[in-house]
C-alpha atoms as a PDB file:
ATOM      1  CA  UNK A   1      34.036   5.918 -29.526  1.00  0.00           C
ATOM      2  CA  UNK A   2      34.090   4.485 -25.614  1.00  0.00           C
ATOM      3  CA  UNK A   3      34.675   6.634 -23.063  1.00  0.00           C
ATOM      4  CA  UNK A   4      37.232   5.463 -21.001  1.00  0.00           C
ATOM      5  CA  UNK A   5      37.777   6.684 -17.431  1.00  0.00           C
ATOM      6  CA  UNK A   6      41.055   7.111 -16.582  1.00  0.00           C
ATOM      7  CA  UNK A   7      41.918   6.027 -12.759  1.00  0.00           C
ATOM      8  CA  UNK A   8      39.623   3.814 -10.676  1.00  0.00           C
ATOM      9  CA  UNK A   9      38.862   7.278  -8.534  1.00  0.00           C
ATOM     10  CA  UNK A  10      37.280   9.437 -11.258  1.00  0.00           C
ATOM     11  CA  UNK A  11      35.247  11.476  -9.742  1.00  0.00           C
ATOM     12  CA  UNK A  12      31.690  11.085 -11.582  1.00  0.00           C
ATOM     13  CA  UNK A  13      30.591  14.840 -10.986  1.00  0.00           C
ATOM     14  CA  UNK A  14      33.675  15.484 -13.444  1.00  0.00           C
ATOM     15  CA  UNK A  15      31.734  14.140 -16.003  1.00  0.00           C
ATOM     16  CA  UNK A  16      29.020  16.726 -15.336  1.00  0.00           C
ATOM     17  CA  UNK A  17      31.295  19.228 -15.647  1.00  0.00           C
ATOM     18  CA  UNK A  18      32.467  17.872 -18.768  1.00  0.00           C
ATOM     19  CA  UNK A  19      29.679  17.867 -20.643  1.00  0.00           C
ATOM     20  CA  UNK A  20      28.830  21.772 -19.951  1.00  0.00           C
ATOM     21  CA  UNK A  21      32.128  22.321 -20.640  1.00  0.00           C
ATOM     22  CA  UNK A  22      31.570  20.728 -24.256  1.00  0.00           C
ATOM     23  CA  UNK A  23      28.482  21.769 -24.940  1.00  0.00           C
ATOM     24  CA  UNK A  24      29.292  25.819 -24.133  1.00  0.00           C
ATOM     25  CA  UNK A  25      32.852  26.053 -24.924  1.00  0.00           C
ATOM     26  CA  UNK A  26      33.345  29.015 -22.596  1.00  0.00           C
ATOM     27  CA  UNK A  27      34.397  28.364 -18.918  1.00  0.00           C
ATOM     28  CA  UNK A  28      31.757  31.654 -18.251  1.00  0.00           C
ATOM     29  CA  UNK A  29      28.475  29.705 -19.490  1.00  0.00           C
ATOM     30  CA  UNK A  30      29.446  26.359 -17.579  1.00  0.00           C
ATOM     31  CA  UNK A  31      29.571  27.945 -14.457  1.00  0.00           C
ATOM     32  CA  UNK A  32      26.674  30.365 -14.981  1.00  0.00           C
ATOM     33  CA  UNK A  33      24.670  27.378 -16.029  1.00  0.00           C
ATOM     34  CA  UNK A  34      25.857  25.037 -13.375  1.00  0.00           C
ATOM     35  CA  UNK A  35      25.639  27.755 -10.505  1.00  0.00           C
ATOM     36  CA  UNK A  36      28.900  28.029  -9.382  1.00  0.00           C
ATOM     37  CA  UNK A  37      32.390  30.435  -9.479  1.00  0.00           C
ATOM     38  CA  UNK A  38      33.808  30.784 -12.719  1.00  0.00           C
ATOM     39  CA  UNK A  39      37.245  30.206 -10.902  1.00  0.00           C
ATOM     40  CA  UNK A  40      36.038  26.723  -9.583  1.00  0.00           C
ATOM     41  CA  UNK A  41      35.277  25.810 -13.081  1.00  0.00           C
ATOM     42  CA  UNK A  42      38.487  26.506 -14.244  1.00  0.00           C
ATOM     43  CA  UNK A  43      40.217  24.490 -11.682  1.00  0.00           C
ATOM     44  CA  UNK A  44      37.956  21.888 -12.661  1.00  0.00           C
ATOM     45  CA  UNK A  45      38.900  22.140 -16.425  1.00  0.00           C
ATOM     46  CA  UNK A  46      42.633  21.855 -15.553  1.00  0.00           C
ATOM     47  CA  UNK A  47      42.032  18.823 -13.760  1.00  0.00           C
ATOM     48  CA  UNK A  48      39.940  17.202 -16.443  1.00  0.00           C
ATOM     49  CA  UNK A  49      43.112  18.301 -18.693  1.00  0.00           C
ATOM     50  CA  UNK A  50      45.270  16.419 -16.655  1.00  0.00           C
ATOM     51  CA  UNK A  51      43.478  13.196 -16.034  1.00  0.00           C
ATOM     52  CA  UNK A  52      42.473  12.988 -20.311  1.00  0.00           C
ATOM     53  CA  UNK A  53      46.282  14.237 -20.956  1.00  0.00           C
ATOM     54  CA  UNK A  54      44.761  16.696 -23.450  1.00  0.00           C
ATOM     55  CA  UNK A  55      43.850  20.606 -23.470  1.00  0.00           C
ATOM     56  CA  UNK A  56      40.009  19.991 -24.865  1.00  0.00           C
ATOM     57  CA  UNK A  57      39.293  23.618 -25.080  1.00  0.00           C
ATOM     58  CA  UNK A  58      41.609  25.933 -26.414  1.00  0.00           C
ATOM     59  CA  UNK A  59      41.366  29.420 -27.605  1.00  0.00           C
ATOM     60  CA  UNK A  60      40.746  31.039 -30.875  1.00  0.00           C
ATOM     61  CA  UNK A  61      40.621  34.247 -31.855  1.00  0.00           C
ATOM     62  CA  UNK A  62      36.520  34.129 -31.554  1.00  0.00           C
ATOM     63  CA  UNK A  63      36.676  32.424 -28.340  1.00  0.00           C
ATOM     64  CA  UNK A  64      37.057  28.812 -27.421  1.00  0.00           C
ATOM     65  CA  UNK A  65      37.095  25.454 -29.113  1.00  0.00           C
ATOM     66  CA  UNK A  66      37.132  21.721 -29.071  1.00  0.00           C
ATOM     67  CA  UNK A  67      40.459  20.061 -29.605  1.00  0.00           C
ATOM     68  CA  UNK A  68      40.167  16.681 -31.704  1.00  0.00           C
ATOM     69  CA  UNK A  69      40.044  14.869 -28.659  1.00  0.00           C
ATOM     70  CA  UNK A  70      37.062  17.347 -27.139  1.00  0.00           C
ATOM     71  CA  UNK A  71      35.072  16.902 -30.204  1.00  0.00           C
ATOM     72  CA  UNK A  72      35.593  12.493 -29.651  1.00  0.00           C
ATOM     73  CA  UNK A  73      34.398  12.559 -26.097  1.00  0.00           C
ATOM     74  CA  UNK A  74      31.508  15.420 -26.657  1.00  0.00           C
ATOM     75  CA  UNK A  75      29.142  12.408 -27.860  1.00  0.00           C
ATOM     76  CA  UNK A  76      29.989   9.537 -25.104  1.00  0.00           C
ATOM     77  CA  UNK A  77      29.650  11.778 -22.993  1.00  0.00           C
ATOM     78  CA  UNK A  78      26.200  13.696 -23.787  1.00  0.00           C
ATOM     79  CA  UNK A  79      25.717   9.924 -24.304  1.00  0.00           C
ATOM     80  CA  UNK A  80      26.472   8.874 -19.919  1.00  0.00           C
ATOM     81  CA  UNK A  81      24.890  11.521 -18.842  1.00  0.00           C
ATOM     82  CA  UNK A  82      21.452  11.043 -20.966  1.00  0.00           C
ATOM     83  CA  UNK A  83      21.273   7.527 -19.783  1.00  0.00           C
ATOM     84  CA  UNK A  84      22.539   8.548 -16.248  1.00  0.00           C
ATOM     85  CA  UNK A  85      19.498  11.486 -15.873  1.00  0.00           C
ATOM     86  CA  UNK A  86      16.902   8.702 -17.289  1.00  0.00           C
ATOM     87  CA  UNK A  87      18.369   5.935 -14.603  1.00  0.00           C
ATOM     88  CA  UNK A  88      18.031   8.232 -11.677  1.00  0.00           C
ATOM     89  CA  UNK A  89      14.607  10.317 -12.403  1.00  0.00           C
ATOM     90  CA  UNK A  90      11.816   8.961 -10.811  1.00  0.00           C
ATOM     91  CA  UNK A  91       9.828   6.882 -13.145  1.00  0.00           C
ATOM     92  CA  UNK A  92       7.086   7.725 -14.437  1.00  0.00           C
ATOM     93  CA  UNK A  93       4.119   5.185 -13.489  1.00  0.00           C
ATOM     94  CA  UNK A  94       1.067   4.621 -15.927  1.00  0.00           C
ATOM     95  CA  UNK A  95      -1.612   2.254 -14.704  1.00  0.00           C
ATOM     96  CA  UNK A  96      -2.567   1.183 -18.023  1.00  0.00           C
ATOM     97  CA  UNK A  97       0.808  -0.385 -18.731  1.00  0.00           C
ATOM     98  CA  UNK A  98       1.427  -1.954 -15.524  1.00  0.00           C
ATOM     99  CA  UNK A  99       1.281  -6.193 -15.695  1.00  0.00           C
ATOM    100  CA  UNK A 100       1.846  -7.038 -12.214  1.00  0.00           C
ATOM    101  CA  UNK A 101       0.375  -9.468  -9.763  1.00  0.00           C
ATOM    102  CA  UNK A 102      -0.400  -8.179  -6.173  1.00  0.00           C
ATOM    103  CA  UNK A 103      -0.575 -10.168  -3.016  1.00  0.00           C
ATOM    104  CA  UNK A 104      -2.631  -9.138  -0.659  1.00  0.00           C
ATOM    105  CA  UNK A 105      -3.557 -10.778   2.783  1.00  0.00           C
ATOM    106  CA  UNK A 106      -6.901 -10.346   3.959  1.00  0.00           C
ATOM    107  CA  UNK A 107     -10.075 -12.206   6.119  1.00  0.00           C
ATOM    108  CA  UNK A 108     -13.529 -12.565   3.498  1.00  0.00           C
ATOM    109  CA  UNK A 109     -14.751  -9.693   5.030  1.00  0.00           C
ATOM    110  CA  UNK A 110     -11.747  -7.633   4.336  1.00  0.00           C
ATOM    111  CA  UNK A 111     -12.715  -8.950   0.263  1.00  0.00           C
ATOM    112  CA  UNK A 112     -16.386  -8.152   0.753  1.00  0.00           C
ATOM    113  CA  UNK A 113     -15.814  -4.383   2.383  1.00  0.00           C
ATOM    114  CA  UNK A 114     -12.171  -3.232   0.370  1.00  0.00           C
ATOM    115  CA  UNK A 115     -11.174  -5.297  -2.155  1.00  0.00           C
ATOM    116  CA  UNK A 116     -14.541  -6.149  -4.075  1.00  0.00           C
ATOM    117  CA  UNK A 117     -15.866  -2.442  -4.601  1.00  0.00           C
ATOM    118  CA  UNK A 118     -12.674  -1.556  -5.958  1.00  0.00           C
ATOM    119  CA  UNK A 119     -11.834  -4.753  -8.234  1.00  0.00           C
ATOM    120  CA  UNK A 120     -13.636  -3.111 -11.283  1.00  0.00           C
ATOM    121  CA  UNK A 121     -12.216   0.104 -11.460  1.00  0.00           C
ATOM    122  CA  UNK A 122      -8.874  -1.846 -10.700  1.00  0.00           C
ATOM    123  CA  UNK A 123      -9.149  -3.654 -13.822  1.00  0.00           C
ATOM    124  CA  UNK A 124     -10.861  -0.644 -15.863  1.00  0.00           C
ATOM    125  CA  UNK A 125      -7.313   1.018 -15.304  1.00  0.00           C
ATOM    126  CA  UNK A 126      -5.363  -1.878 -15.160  1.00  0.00           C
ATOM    127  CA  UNK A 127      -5.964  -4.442 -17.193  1.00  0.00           C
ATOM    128  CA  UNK A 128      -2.687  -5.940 -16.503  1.00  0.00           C
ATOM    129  CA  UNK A 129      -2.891  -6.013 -12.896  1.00  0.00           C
ATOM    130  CA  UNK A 130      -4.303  -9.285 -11.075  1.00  0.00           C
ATOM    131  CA  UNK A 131      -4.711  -9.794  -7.285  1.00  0.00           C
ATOM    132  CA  UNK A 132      -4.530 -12.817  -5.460  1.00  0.00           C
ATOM    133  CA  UNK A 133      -5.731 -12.783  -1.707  1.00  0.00           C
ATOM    134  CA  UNK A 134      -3.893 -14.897   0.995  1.00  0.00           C
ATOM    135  CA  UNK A 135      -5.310 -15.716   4.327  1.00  0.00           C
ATOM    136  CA  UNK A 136      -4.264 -13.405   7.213  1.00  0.00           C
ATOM    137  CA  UNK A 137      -1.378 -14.158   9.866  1.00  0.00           C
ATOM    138  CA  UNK A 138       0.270 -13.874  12.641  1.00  0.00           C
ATOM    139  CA  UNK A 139       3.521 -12.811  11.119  1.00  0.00           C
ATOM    140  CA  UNK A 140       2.176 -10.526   8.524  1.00  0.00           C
ATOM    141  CA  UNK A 141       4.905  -7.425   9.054  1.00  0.00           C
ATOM    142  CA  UNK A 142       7.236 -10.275   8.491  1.00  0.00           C
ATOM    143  CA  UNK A 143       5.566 -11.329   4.987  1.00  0.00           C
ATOM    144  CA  UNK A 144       5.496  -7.753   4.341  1.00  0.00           C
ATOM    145  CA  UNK A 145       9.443  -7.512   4.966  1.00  0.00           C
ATOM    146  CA  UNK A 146      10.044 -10.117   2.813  1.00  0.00           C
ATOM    147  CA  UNK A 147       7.951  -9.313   0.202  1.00  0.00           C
ATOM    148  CA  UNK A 148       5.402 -12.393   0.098  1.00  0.00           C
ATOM    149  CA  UNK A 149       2.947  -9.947   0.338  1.00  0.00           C
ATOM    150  CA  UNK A 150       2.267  -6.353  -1.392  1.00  0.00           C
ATOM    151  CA  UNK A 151      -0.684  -4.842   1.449  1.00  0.00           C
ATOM    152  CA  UNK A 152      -2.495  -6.423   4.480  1.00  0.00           C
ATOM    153  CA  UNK A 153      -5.731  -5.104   4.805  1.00  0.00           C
ATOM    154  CA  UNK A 154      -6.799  -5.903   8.315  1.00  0.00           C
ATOM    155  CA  UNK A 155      -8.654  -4.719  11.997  1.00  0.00           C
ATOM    156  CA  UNK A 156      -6.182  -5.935  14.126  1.00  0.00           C
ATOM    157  CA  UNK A 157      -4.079  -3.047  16.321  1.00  0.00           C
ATOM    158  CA  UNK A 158      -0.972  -2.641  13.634  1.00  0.00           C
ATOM    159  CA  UNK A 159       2.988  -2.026  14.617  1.00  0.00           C
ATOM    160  CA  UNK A 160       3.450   1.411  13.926  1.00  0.00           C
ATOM    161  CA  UNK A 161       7.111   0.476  14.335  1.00  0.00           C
ATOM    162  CA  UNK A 162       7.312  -1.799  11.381  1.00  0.00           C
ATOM    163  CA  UNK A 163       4.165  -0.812   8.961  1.00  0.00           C
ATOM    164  CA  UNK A 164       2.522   2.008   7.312  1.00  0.00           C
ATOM    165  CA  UNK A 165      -0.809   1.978   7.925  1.00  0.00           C
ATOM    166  CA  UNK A 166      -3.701   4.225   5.911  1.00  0.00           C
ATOM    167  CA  UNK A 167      -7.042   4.331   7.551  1.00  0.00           C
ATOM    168  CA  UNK A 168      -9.669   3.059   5.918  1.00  0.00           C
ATOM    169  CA  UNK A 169     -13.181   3.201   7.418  1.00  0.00           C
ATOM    170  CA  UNK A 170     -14.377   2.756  11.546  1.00  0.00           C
ATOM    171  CA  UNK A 171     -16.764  -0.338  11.712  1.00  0.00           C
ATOM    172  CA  UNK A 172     -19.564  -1.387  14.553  1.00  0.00           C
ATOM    173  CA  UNK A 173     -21.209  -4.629  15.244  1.00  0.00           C
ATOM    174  CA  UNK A 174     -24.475  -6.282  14.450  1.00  0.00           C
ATOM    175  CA  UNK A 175     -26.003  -9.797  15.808  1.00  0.00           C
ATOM    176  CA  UNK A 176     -27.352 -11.742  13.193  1.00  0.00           C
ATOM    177  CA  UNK A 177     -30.211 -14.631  13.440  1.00  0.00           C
ATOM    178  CA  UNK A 178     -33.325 -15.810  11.953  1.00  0.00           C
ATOM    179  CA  UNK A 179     -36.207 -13.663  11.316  1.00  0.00           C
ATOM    180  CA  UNK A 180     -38.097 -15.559  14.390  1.00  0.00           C
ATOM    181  CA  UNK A 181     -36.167 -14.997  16.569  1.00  0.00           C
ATOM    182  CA  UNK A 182     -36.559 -13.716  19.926  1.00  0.00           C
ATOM    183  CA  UNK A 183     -33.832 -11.119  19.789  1.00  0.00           C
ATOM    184  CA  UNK A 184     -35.056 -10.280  16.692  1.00  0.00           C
ATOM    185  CA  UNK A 185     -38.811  -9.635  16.684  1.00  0.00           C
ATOM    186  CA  UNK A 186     -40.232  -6.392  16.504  1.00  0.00           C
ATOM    187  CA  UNK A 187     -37.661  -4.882  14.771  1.00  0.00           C
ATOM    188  CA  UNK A 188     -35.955  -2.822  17.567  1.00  0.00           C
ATOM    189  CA  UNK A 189     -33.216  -0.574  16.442  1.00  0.00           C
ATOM    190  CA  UNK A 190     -31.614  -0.486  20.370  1.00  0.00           C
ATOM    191  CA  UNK A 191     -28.653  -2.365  20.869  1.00  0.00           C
ATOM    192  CA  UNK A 192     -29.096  -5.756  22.418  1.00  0.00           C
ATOM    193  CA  UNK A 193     -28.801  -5.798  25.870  1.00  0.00           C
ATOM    194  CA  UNK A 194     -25.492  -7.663  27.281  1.00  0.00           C
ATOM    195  CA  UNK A 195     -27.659 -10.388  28.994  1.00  0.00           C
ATOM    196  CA  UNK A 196     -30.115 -10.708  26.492  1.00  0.00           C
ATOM    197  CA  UNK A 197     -26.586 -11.426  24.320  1.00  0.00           C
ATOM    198  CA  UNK A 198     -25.259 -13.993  26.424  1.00  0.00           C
ATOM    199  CA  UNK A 199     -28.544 -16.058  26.940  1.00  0.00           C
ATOM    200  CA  UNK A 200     -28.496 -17.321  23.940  1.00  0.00           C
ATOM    201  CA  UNK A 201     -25.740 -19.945  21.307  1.00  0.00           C
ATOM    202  CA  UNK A 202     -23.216 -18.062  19.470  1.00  0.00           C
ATOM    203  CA  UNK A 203     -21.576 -18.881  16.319  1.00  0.00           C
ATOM    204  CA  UNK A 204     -18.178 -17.387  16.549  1.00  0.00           C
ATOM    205  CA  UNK A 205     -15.226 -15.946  14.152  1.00  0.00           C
ATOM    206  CA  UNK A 206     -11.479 -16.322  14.725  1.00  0.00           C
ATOM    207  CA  UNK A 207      -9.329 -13.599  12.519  1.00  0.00           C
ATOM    208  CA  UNK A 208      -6.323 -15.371  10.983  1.00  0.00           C
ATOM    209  CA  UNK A 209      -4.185 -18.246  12.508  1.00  0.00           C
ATOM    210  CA  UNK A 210      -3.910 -16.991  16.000  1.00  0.00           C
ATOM    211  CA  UNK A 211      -7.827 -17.925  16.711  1.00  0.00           C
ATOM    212  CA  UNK A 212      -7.907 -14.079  18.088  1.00  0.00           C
ATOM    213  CA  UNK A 213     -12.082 -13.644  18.665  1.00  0.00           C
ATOM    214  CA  UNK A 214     -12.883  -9.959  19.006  1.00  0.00           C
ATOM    215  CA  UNK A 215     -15.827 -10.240  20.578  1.00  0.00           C
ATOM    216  CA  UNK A 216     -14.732 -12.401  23.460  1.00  0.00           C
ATOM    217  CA  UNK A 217     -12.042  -9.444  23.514  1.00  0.00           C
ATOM    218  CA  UNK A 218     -14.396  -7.082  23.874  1.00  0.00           C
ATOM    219  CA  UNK A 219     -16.676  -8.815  26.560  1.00  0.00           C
ATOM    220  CA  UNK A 220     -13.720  -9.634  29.203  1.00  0.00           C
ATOM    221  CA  UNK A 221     -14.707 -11.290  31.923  1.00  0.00           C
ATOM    222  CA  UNK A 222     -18.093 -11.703  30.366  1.00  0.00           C
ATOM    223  CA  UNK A 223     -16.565 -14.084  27.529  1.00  0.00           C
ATOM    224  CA  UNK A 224     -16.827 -17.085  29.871  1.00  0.00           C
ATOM    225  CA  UNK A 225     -20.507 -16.852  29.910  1.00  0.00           C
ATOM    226  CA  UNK A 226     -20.706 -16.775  26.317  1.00  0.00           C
ATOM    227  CA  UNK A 227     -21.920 -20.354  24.665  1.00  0.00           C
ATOM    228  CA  UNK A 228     -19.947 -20.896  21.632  1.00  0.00           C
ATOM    229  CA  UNK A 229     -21.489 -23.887  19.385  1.00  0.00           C
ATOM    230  CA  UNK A 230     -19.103 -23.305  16.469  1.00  0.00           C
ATOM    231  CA  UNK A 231     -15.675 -21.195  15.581  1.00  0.00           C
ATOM    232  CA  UNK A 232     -15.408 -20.386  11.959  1.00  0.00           C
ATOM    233  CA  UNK A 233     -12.594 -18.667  10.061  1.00  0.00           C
ATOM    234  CA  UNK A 234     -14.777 -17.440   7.735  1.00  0.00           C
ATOM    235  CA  UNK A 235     -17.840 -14.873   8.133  1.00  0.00           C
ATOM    236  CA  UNK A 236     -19.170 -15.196   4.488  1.00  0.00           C
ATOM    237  CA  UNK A 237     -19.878 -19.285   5.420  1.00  0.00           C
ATOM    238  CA  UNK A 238     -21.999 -18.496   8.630  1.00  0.00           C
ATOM    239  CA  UNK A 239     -24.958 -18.730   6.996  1.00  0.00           C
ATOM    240  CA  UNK A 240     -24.721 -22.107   6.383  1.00  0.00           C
ATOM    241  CA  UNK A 241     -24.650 -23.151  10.171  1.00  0.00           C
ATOM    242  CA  UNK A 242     -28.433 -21.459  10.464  1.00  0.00           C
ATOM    243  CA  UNK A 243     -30.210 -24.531  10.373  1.00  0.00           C
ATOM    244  CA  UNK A 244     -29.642 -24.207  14.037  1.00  0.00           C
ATOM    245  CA  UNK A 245     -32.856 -21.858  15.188  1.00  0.00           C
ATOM    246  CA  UNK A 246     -31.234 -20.176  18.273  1.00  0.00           C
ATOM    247  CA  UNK A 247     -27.501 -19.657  17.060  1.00  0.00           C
ATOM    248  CA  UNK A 248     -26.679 -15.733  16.659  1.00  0.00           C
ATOM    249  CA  UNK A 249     -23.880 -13.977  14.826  1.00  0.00           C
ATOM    250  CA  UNK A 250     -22.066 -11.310  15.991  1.00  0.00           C
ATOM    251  CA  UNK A 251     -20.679  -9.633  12.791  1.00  0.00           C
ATOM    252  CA  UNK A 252     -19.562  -6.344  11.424  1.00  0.00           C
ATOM    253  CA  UNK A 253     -22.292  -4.036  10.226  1.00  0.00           C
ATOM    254  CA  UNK A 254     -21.801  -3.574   6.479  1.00  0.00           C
ATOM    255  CA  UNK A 255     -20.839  -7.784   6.231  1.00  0.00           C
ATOM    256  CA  UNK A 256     -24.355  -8.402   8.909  1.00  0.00           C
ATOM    257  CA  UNK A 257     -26.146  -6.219   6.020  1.00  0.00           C
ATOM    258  CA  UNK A 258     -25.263  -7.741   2.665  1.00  0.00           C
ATOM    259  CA  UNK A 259     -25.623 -11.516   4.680  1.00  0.00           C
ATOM    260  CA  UNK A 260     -29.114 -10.661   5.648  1.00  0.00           C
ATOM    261  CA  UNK A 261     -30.144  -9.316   2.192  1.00  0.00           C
ATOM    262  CA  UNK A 262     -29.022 -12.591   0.662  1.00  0.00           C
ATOM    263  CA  UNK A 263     -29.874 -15.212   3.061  1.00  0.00           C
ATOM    264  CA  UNK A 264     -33.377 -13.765   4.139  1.00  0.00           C
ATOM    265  CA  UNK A 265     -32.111 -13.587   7.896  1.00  0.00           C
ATOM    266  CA  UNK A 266     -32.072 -10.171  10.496  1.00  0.00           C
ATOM    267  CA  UNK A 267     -30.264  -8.183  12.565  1.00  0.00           C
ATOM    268  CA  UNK A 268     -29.906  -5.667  15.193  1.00  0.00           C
ATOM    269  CA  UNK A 269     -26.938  -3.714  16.758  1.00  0.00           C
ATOM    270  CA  UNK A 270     -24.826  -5.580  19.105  1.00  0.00           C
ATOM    271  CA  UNK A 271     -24.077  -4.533  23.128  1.00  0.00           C
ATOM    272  CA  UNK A 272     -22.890  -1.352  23.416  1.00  0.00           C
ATOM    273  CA  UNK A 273     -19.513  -3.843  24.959  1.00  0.00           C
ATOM    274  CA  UNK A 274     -18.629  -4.769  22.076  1.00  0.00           C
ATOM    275  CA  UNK A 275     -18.365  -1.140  20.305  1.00  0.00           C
ATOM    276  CA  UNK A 276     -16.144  -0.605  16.385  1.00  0.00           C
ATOM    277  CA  UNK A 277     -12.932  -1.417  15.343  1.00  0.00           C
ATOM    278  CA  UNK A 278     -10.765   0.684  12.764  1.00  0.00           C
ATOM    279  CA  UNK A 279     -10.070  -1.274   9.133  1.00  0.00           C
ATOM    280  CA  UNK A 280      -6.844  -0.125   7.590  1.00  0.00           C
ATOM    281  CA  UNK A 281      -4.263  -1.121   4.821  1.00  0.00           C
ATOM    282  CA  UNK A 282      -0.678  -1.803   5.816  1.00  0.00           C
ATOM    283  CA  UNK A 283       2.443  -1.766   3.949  1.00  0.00           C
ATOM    284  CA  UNK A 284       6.141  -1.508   5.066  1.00  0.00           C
ATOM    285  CA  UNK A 285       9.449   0.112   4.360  1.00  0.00           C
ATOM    286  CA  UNK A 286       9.999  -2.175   1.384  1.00  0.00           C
ATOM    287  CA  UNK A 287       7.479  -1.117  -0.681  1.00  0.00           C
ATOM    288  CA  UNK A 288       6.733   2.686   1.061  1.00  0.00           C
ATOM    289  CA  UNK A 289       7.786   4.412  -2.250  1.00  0.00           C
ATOM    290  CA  UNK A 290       6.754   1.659  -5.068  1.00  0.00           C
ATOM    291  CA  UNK A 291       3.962   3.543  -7.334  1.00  0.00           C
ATOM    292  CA  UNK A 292       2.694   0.489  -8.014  1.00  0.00           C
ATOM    293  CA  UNK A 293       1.252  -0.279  -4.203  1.00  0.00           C
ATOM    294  CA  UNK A 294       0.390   3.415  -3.634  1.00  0.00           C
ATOM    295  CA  UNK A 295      -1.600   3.607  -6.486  1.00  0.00           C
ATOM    296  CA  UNK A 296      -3.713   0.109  -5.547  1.00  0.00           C
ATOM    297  CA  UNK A 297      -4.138   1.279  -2.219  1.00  0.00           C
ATOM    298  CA  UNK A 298      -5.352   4.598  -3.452  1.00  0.00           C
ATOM    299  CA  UNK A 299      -7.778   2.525  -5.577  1.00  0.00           C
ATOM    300  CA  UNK A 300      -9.046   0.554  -2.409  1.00  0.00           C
ATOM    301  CA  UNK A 301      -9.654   3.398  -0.310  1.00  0.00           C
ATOM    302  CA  UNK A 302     -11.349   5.208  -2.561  1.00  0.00           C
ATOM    303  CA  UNK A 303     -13.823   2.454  -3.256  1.00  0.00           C
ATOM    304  CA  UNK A 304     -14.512   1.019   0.322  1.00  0.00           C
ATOM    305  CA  UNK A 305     -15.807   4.611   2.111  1.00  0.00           C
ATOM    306  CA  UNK A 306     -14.236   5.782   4.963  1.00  0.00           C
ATOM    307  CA  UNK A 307     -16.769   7.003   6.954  1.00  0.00           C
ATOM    308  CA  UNK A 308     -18.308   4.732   9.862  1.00  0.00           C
ATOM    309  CA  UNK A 309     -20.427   2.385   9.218  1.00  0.00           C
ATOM    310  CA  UNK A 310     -24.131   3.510  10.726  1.00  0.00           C
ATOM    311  CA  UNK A 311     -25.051   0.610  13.424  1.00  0.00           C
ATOM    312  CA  UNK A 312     -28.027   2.241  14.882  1.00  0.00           C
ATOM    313  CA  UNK A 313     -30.284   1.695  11.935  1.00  0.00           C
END
C-alpha cells in the first residue's frame, strides 16, 4: 500500500521512529536502540497515534502487537526509510565504473610534466574516463565556478580565496640553444650569468591569454634589456624557431630536458634571477567533495613527482 502522510508538517524523524516502533513492538527496544528516554518514545507513539487516527501497537497478554493498520504501514515504511538511508549515504565511488569526461585547463608544459605520466594509469583504472585539455585563462576560478572546467593545473600565484589548490612539484629554469653555442660550450653546470643572459636573442613564452612572461617577471628592471625575437604560447613548438643560431630559450627544467633529448639541442641553468616557481592543481567549492575530481587529481600527483626539479645538473 502507499504511505500517505497526513498534514503538510509531518515531521520526517516520525517516520524513524515509526519504523523501530514496528520493527520491535516494545516502546523499551525503540528507545534503547534509538538512544533515547523510554518516556520520549512514548510521547512520540501517542503522537504518531493521533496523526494515523489508529493505536498501531496494542497490548497482549505476551507483550505488544501490530494493529491491522501497523502491520499495512510496517512495509512502506521499512520501504522510505531503505531508500531514504541509500539517498543520503555517501556513495560509494569505483574508478572502474566511472564514464565521465574531465576538463582540464592547462599550458603544453602542464601536459608534458602532470597530465602525460599519469594518462596511462588513468585509463588502466578508468577506462571510461576521457580528458580533454583547454588552454589556460585569465578567468579560470570563474570557469571553475561554473563548471566549464573540472581542475586547472597551473604556476601562476592561485586565489586562496576562491580555489583549492594541492601542490604539486617546485620547478627551476634552464636556457636552451644549439649545441654551438657560446653559452653553451664546455658544458658548464653554473648558472648563466645575468649579462651573459641578456647579450644574446630570446625566444619568449606567454602563459595563457593575459601574455603574462615569467621571466621578464622575474628580471624587473632588467626585462627592458632583454631582446625578444619571438613570443610563443607554446613551449613544446620552440624548437621549431632554432633555425635561428643565436636565439635562446628560457624554459622549465624537466620541459628544457625532454626538448633537448629530442631535438639534439643543450642547456644550462638559467640566472640565479630568475629562480623556481611552484606547479599545483586547483579546484573550487563546486567540485571540493566530488570523488570523481579527487580521485584524478590523486592520480596526477602521484604520477608527476613532487619533489624539485634538480637545475644544477
Amino acid at each position: 500500500m502507499d504511505l500517505m502522510l497526513p498534514g503538510a508538517h509531518f515531521d520526517l524523524n516520525m517516520l524513524v521512529i515509526l519504523a523501530q516502533l514496528l520493527r520491535t513492538r516494545s516502546v523499551t527496544r525503540t528507545a534503547r536502540h534509538m538512544g533515547v528516554s523510554q518516556p520520549a518514545i512514548s510521547r512520540s507513539l501517542a503522537q504518531l497515534r493521533e496523526l494515523l487516527g489508529d493505536p498501531l501497537l496494542v497490548r497482549t497478554g505476551t507483550g505488544m502487537a501490530l494493529t491491522r493498520r501497523g502491520e499495512e504501514l510496517a512495509e512502506p515504511v521499512e520501504a522510505w526509510l531503505a531508500a531514504t538511508t541509500t539517498l543520503l549515504a555517501p556513495p560509494h565511488f569505483d574508478p572502474a565504473k566511472l564514464q565521465r569526461r574531465f576538463r582540464i585547463a592547462s599550458t603544453d608544459f602542464g601536459v608534458a610534466a602532470v597530465v602525460a605520466p599519469a594518462l596511462g594509469a588513468i585509463m588502466r583504472a578508468s577506462p571510461g574516463t576521457s580528458i580533454d585539455i583547454v588552454p589556460l585563462g585569465s578567468d579560470m576560478a570563474r570557469a571553475l565556478t561554473a563548471g566549464e572546467v573540472d581542475l586547472v593545473i597551473s604556476g601562476l600565484d592561485p586565489d586562496p580565496a576562491v580555489t583549492y589548490e594541492r601542490f604539486l612539484f617546485l620547478e627551476g629554469f634552464r636556457c636552451v640553444a644549439l649545441p654551438d653555442h657560446p653559452l653553451m660550450t664546455g658544458g658548464s653546470a653554473e648558472p648563466l650569468d645575468v649579462e651573459a643572459f641578456l647579450a644574446w636573442p630570446h625566444i619568449s613564452f606567454t602563459v595563457s591569454d593575459t601574455g603574462f612572461d615569467r621571466i621578464d617577471h622575474r628580471l624587473g628592471s632588467l626585462a627592458a634589456r632583454r631582446h625578444v625575437i619571438a613570443r610563443l604560447p607554446y613551449f613544446q613548438a620552440a624548437p621549431l624557431l632554432f633555425p635561428h643560431p643565436d636565439a635562446i630559450l628560457t624554459l622549465p627544467a624537466r620541459l628544457a630536458d625532454s626538448l633537448c633529448q629530442g631535438h639534439g639541442l643543450a642547456s644550462r641553468p638559467a640566472p640565479e634571477q630568475i629562480g623556481q616557481f611552484g606547479y599545483r592543481l586547483l579546484w573550487n567549492e563546486r567540485s571540493r567533495r566530488d570523488p570523481a575530481v579527487a580521485w584524478l587529481s590523486d592520480v596526477l600527483a602521484a604520477h608527476c613527482g613532487t619533489t624539485p626539479h634538480k637545475v644544477d645538473a
